[in-house]
C-alpha atoms as a PDB file:
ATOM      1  CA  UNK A   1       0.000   0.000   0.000  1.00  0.00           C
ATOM      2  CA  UNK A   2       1.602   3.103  -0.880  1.00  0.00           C
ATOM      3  CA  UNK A   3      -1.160   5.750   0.883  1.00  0.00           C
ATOM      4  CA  UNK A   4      -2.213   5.049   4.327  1.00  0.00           C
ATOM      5  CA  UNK A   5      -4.649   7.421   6.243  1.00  0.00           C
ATOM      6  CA  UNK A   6      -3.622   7.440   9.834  1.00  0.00           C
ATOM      7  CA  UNK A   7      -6.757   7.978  12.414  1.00  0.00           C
ATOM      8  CA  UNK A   8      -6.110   9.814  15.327  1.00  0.00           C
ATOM      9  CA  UNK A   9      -6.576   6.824  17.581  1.00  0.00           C
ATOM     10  CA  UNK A  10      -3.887   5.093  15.640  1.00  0.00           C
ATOM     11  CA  UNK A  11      -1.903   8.147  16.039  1.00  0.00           C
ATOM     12  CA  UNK A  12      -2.172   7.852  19.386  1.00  0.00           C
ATOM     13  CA  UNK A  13      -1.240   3.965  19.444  1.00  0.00           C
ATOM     14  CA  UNK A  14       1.784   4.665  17.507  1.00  0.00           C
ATOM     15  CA  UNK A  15       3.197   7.426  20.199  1.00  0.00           C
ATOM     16  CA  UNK A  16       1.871   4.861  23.166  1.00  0.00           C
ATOM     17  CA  UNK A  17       3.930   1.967  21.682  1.00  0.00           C
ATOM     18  CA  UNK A  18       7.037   4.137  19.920  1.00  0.00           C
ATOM     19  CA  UNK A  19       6.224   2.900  16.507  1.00  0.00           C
ATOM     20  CA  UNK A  20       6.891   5.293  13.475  1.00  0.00           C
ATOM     21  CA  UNK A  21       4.873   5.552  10.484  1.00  0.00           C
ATOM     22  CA  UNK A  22       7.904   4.275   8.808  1.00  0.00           C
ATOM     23  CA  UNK A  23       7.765   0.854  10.738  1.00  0.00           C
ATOM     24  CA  UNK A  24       4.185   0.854   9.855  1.00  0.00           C
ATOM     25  CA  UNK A  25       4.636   0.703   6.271  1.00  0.00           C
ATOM     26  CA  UNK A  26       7.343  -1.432   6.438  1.00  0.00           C
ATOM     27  CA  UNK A  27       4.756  -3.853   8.517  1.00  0.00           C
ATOM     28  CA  UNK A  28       2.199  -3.360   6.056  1.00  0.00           C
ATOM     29  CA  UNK A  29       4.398  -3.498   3.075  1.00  0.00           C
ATOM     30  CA  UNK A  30       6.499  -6.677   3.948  1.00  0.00           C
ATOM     31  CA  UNK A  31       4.240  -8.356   6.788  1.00  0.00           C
ATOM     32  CA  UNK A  32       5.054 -12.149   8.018  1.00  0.00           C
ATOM     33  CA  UNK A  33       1.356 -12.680   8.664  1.00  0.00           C
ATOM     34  CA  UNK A  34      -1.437 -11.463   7.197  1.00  0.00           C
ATOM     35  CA  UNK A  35      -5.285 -12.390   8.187  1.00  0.00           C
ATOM     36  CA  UNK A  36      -8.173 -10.942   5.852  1.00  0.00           C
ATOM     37  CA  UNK A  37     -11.443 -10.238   7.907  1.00  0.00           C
ATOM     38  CA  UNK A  38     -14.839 -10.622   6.518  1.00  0.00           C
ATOM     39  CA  UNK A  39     -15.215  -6.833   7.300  1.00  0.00           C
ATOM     40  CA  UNK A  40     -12.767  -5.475   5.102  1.00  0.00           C
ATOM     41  CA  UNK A  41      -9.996  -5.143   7.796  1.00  0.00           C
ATOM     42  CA  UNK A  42      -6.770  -6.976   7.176  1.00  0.00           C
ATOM     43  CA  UNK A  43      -4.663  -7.237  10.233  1.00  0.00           C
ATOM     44  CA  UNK A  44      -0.256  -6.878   9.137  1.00  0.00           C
ATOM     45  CA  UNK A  45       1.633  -8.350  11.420  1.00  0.00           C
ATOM     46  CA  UNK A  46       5.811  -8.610  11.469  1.00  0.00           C
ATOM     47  CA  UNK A  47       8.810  -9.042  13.621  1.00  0.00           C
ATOM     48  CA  UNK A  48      10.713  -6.015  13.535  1.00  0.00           C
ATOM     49  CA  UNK A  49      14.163  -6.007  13.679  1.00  0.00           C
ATOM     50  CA  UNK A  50      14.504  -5.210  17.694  1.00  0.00           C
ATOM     51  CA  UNK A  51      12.782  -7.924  18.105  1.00  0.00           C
ATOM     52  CA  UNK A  52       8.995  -6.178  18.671  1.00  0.00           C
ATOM     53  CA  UNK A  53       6.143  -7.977  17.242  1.00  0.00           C
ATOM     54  CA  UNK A  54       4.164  -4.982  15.497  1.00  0.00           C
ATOM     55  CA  UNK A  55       0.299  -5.962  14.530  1.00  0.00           C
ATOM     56  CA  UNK A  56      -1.467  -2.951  11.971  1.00  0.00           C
ATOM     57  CA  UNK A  57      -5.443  -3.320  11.535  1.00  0.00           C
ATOM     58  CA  UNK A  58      -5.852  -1.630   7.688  1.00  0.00           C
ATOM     59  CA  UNK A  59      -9.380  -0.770   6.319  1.00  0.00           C
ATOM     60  CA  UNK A  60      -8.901  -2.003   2.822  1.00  0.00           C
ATOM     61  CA  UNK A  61     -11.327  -0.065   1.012  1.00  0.00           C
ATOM     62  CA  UNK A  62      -9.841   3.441   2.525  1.00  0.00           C
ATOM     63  CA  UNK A  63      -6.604   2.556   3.157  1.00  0.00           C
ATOM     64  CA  UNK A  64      -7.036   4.365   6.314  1.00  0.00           C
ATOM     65  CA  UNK A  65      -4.749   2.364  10.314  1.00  0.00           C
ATOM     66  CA  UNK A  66      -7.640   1.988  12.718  1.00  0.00           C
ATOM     67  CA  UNK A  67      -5.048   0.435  15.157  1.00  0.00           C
ATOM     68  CA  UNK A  68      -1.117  -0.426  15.557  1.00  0.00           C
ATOM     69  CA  UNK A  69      -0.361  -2.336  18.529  1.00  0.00           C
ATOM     70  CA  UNK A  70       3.321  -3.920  20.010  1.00  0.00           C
ATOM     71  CA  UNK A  71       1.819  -7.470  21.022  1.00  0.00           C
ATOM     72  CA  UNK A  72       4.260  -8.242  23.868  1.00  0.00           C
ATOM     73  CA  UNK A  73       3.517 -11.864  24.287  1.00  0.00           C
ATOM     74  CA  UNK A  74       4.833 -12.432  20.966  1.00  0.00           C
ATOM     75  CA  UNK A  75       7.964 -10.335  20.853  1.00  0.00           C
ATOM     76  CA  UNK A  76      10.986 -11.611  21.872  1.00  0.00           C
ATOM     77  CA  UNK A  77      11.654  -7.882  23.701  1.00  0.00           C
ATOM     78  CA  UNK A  78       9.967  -8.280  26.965  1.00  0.00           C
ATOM     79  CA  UNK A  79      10.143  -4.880  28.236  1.00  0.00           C
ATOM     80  CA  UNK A  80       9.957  -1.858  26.337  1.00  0.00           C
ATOM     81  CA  UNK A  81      11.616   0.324  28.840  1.00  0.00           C
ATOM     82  CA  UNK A  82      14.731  -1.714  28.530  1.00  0.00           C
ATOM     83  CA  UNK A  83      16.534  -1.064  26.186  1.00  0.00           C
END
């Protein structure tokens, strides 16, 4: 996908988390899993490179991230205050 819409809760999830739009293209763009929902969602999900698990929810039809989350149980970084 080359133009994602960013919602303000997304926005949000991204400063929460420390993930940068950049990661969530890269997600997105080159994603180790990807589920398609019956409701037009597709969920992205990837290991980054620091070891964070990053999961992006994309509305297909807009192209617009209702959600990025750092799913901890299935990153190999356990805490994200240590660094």
């Amino acid at each position: 996908m080359e133009d994602l819409e960013f919602i303000p809760d997304s926005r949000e999830e991204m400063a929460r988390d420390e993930v940068s739009e950049d990661q969530v293209y890269h997600v997105v763009g080159d994603a180790d899993e990807v589920i398609v929902r019956p409701d037009g969602r597709s969920e992205y999900a990837r290991m980054m490179d620091d070891g964070r698990w990053i999961v992006v929810i994309v509305d297909e039809e807009s192209g617009t991230v209702e959600t990025v989350w750092w799913d901890k149980r299935r990153s190999r970084r356990r805490d994200r205050r240590r660094r």
